[in-house]
Protein backbone atom coordinates (compact mmCIF):
# COMPACT_ATOMS: atom_id res chain seq x y z
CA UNK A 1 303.75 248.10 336.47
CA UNK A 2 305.85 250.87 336.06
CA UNK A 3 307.14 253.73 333.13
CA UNK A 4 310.93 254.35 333.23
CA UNK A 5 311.51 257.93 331.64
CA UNK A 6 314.70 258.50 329.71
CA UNK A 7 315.78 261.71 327.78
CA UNK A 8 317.25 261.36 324.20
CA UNK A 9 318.51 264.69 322.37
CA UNK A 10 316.20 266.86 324.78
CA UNK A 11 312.89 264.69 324.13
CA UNK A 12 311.43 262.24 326.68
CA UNK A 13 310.30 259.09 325.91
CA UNK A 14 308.82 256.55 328.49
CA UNK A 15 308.84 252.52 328.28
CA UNK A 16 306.86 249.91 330.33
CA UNK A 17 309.15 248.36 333.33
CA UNK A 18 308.18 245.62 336.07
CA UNK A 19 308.74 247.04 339.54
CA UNK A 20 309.72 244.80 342.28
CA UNK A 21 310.98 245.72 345.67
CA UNK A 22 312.80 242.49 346.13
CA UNK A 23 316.44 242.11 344.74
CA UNK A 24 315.69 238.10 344.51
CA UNK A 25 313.27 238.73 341.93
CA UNK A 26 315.72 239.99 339.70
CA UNK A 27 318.30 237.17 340.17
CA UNK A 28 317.99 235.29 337.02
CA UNK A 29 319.16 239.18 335.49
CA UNK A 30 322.11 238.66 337.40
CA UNK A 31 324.47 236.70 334.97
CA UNK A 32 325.92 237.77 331.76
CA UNK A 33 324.44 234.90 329.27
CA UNK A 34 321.01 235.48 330.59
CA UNK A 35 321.06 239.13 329.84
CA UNK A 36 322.43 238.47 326.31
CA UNK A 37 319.61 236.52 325.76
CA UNK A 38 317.29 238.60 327.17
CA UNK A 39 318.75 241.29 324.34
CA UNK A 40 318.57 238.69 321.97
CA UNK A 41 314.96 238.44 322.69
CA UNK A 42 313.95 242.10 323.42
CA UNK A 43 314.75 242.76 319.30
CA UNK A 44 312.58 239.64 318.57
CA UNK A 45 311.30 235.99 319.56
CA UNK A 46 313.42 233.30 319.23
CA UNK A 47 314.02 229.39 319.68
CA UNK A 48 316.71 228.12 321.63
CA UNK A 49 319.16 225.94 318.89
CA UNK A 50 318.87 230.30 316.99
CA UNK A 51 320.15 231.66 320.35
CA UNK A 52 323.02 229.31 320.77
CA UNK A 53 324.30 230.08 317.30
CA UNK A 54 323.82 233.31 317.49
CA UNK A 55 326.10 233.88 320.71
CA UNK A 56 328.17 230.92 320.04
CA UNK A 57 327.02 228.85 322.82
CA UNK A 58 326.55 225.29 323.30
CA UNK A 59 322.66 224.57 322.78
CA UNK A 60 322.30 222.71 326.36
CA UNK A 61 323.61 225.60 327.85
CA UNK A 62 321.07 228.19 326.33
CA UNK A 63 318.28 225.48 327.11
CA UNK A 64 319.59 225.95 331.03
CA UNK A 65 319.08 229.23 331.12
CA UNK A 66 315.90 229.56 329.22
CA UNK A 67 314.35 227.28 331.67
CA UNK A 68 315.43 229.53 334.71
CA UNK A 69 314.39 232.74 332.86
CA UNK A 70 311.38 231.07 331.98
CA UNK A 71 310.82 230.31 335.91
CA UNK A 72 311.81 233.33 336.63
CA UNK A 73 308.77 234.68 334.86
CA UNK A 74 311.09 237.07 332.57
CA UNK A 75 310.67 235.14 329.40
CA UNK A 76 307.49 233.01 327.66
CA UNK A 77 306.73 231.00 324.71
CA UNK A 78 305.43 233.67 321.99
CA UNK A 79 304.75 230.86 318.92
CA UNK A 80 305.50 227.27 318.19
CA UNK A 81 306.77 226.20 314.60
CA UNK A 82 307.64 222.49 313.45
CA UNK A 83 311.35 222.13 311.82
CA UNK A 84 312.04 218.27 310.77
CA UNK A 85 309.06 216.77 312.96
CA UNK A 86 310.35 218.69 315.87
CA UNK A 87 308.71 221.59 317.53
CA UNK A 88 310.68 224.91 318.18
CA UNK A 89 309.35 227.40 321.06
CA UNK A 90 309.86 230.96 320.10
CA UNK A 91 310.55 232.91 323.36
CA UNK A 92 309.93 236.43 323.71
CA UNK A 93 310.78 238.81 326.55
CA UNK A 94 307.90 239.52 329.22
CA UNK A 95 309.06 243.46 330.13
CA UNK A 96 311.78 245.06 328.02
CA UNK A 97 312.50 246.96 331.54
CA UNK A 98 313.23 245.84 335.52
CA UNK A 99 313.40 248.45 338.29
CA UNK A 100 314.06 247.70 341.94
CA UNK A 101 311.89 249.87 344.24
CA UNK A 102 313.23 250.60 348.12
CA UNK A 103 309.71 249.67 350.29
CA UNK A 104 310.25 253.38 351.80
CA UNK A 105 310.52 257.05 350.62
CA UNK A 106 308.11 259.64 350.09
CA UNK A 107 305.59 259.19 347.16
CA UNK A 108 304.55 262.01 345.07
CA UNK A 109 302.71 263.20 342.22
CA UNK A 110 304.92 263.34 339.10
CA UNK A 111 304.07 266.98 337.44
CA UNK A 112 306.98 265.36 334.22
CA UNK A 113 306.78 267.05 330.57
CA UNK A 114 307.06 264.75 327.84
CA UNK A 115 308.34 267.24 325.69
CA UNK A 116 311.51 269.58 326.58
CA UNK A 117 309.90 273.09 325.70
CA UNK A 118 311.98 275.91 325.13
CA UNK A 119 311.01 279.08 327.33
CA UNK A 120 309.93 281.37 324.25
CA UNK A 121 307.19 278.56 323.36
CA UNK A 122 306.32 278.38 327.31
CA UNK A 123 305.66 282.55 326.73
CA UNK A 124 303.84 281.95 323.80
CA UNK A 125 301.59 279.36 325.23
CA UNK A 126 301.22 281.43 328.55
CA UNK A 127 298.92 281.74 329.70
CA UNK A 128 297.03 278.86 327.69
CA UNK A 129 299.26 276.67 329.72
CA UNK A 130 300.66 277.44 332.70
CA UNK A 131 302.57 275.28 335.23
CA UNK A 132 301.66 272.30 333.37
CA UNK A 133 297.84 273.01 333.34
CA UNK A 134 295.81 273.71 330.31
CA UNK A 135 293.71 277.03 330.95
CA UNK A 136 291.48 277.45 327.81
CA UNK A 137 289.10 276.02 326.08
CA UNK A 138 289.91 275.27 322.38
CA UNK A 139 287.55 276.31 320.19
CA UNK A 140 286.22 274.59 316.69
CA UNK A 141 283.80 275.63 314.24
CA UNK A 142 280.54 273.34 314.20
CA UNK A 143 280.46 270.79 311.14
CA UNK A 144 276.52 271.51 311.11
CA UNK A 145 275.38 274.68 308.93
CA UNK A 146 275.69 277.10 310.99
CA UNK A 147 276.34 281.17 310.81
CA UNK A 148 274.64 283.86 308.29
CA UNK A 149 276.41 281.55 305.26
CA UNK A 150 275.51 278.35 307.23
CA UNK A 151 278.85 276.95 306.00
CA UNK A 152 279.63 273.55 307.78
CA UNK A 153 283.29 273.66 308.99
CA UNK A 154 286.07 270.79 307.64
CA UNK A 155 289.30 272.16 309.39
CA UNK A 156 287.54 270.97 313.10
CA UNK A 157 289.49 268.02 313.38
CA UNK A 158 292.45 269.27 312.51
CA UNK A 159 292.47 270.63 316.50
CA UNK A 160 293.38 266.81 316.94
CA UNK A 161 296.66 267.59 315.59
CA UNK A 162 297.23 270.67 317.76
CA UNK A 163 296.15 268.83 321.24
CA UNK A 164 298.58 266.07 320.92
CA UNK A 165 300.92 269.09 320.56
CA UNK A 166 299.59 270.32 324.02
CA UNK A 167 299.19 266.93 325.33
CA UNK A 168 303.07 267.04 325.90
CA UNK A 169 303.44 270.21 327.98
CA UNK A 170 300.14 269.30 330.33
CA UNK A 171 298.50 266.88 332.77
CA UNK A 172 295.14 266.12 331.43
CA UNK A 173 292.62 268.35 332.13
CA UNK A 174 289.30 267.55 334.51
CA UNK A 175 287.27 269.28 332.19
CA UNK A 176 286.37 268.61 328.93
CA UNK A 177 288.02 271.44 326.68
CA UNK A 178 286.99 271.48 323.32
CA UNK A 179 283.75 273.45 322.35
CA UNK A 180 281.97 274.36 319.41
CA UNK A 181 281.87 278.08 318.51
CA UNK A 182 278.36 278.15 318.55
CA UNK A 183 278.42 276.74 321.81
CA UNK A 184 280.91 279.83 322.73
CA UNK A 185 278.41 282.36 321.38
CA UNK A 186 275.36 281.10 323.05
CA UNK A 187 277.15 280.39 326.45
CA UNK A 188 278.61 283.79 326.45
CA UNK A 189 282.03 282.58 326.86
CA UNK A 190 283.97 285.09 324.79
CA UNK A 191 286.06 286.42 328.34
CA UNK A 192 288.31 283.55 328.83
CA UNK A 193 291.47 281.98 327.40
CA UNK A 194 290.53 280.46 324.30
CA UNK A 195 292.45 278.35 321.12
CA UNK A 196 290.67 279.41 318.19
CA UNK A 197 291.24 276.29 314.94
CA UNK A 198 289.45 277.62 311.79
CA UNK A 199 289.27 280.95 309.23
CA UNK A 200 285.99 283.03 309.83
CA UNK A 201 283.49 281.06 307.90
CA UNK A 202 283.66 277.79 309.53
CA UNK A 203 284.63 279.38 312.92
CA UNK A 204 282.57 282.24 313.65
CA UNK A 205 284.85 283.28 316.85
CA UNK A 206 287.00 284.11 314.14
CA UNK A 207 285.01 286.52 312.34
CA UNK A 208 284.04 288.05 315.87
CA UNK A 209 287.68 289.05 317.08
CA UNK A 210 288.74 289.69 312.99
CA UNK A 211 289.39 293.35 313.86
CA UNK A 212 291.77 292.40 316.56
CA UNK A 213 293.65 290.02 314.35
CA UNK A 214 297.09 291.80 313.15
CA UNK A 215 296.56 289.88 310.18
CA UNK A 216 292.65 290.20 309.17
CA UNK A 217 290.55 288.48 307.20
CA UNK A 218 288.58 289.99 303.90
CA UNK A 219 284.88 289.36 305.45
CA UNK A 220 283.23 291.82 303.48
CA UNK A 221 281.84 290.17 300.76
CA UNK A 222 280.94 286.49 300.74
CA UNK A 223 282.99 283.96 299.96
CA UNK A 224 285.25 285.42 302.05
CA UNK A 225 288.94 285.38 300.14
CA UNK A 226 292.12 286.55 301.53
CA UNK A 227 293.96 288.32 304.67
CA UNK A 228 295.78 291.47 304.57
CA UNK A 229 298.66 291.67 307.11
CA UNK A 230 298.49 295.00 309.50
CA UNK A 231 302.29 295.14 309.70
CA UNK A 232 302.98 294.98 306.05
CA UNK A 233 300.41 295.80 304.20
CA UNK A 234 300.30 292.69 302.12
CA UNK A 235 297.36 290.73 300.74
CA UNK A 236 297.30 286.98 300.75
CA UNK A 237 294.40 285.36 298.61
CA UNK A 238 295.60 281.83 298.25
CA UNK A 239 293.82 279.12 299.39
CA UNK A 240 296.41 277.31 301.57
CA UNK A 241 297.61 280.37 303.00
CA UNK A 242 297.41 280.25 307.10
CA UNK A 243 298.43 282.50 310.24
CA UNK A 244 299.25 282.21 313.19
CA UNK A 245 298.09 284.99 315.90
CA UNK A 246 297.85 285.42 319.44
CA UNK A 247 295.95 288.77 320.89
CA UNK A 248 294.77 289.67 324.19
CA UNK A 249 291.24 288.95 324.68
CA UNK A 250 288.62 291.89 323.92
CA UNK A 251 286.17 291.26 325.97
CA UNK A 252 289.19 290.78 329.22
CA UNK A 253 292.06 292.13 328.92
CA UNK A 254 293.61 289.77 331.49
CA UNK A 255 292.72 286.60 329.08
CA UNK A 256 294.15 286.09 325.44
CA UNK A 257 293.13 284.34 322.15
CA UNK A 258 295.62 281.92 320.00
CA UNK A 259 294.41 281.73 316.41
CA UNK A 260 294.92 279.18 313.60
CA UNK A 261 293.30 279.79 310.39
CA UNK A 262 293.90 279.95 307.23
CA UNK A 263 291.60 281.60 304.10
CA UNK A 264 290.43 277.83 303.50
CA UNK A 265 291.06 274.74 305.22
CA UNK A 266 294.07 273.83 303.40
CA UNK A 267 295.71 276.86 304.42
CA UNK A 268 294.19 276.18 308.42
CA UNK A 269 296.09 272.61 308.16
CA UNK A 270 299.20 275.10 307.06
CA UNK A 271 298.94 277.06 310.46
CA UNK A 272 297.93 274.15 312.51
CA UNK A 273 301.25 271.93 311.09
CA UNK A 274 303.74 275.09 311.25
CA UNK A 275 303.13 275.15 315.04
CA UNK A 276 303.07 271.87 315.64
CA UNK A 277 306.08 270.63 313.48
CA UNK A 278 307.62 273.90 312.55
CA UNK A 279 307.58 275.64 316.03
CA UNK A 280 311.54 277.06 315.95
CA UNK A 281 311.00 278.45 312.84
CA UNK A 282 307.42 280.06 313.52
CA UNK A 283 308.21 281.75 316.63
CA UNK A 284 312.12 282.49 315.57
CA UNK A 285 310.74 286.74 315.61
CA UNK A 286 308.59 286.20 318.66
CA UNK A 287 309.41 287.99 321.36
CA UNK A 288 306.66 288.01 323.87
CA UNK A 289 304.33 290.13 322.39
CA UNK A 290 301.09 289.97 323.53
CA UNK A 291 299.98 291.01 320.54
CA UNK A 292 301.87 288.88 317.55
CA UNK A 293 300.71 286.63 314.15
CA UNK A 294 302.65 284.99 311.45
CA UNK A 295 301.40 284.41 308.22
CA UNK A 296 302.44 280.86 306.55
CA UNK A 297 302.80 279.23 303.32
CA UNK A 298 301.68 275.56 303.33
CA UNK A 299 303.46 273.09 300.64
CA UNK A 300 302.96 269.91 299.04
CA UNK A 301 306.83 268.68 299.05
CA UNK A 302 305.69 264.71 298.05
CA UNK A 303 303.49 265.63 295.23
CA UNK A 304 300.34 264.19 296.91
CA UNK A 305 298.63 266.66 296.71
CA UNK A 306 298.70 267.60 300.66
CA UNK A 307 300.08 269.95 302.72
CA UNK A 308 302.86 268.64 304.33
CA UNK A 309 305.55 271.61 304.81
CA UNK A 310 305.19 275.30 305.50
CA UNK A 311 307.26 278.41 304.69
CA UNK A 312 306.85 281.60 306.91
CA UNK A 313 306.20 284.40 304.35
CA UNK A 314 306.16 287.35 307.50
């Protein structure tokens, strides 16, 4: 088995193909009816009297060349159904792709993005990722009690969101990458390149590099409420209010941090979907900074009661 990629409007998408390296296996493709057919079937199964009306053919003829396609190995039987005391096979399509391999050439490892990134999101992910590698781990807060307000955290699995996002623009990683931030505290591994999902309460990484954040959280006083943006001077206290922030890494200088977090998890799920499904818009005033946040607005648009759309407020 084999993938054939194909582009479409910058995006690449891959399907399933059977690879043979003999043209004689491909034969029965090799006339115009039988690849009409084959469409026919590709959209959906059907019986043979369905195919012949369908592309105006006499039915004995279809039959013909349903038994060589079926020989062929490029067709089966998907379903039986009974129609006046007679029984009507329902063919379906085996592959929905063919590709013909030459037997020599050199083979190597396919280093292909699934996702057509534009160069200011490969300088905003560097050095997370770089040359198709994913070089941090990503960090989410522990959904046991945990920290001085032993809060559990419920914005963890939102990092599910934000790897398929990833997923696209790597190879997957030997290691595994997610960690807990407790983990990250009592492991000592503050000094590397780390993706930070969560506001400071359920993360505590968070509340560690707050005073690095351009936009920083209100940790003061507990419940923690609100962020106050360096560059403005404005105060966000709503709940699904999120940000977006990467800093170089305090504790090394030659790593850096990418934040998500919002002042509760609604407004995490804000910053986690503007990167994800908003990333034009979010990083339209980005301009390599090493140092650089944006703060978000997240919206319910359906009226469910969800977050499903963002606004960039700065």
């Amino acid at each position: 088995m084999a993938q054939i990629i194909k582009e479409i409007n910058g995006k690449f998408f891959a399907k399933n193909a059977i690879l043979v390296n003999k043209p004689e296996k491909l034969k029965g493709l090799l006339n115009n009816t039988r690849w009409d057919i084959l469409k026919l079937l590709a959209e959906k199964p059907r019986y043979p009297a369905e195919i012949a009306k369908e592309l105006d053919l006499h039915e004995q003829k279809v039959y013909y060349h349903i038994k060589q396609l079926e020989a062929n190995g490029q067709i089966e039987v998907k379903t039986k159904k009974e129609f006046g005391g007679t029984i009507a096979k329902y063919y379906t399509v085996t592959n929905h792709a063919f590709a013909l391999e030459l037997p020599s050439g050199d083979m190597k490892l396919a280093d292909f993005p699934m996702r057509n990134e534009s160069d200011k999101l490969k300088s905003f992910l560097f050095p997370f990722i770089n040359n198709g590698n994913l070089n941090s781990n990503i960090v989410v807060g522990s959904p046991d009690p945990h920290g001085l307000h032993q809060v559990r955290a419920r914005d963890g699995h939102y990092a599910i969101d934000l790897a398929l996002f990833l997923g696209q623009m790597v190879t997957m990683p030997k290691k595994f990458t997610t960690i807990l931030d407790i983990d990250i505290k009592s492991q000592k591994k503050y000094d590397s390149n780390l993706v930070v999902v969560g506001g400071p309460l359920t993360n505590l990484i968070t509340g560690d590099i707050n005073n690095y954040i351009p936009v920083k959280f209100k940790i003061d006083n507990f419940p923690f409420r609100g962020m106050t943006s360096q560059k403005t001077g404005k105060v966000y206290d709503e709940d699904n209010i999120g940000m977006i922030a990467k800093i170089v890494n305090p504790k090394n200088t030659d790593k850096s941090i990418l934040i998500l977090a919002g002042n509760r998890f609604s407004g995490t799920k804000a910053a986690v979907l503007a990167l994800t499904r908003f990333t034009e818009t979010v990083l339209e005033n980005y301009n390599g900074e090493d140092n650089w946040a944006c703060v978000v607005e997240g919206l319910d648009i359906d009226g469910d009661g969800q977050v499903d759309s963002i606004k960039v407020l700065e």
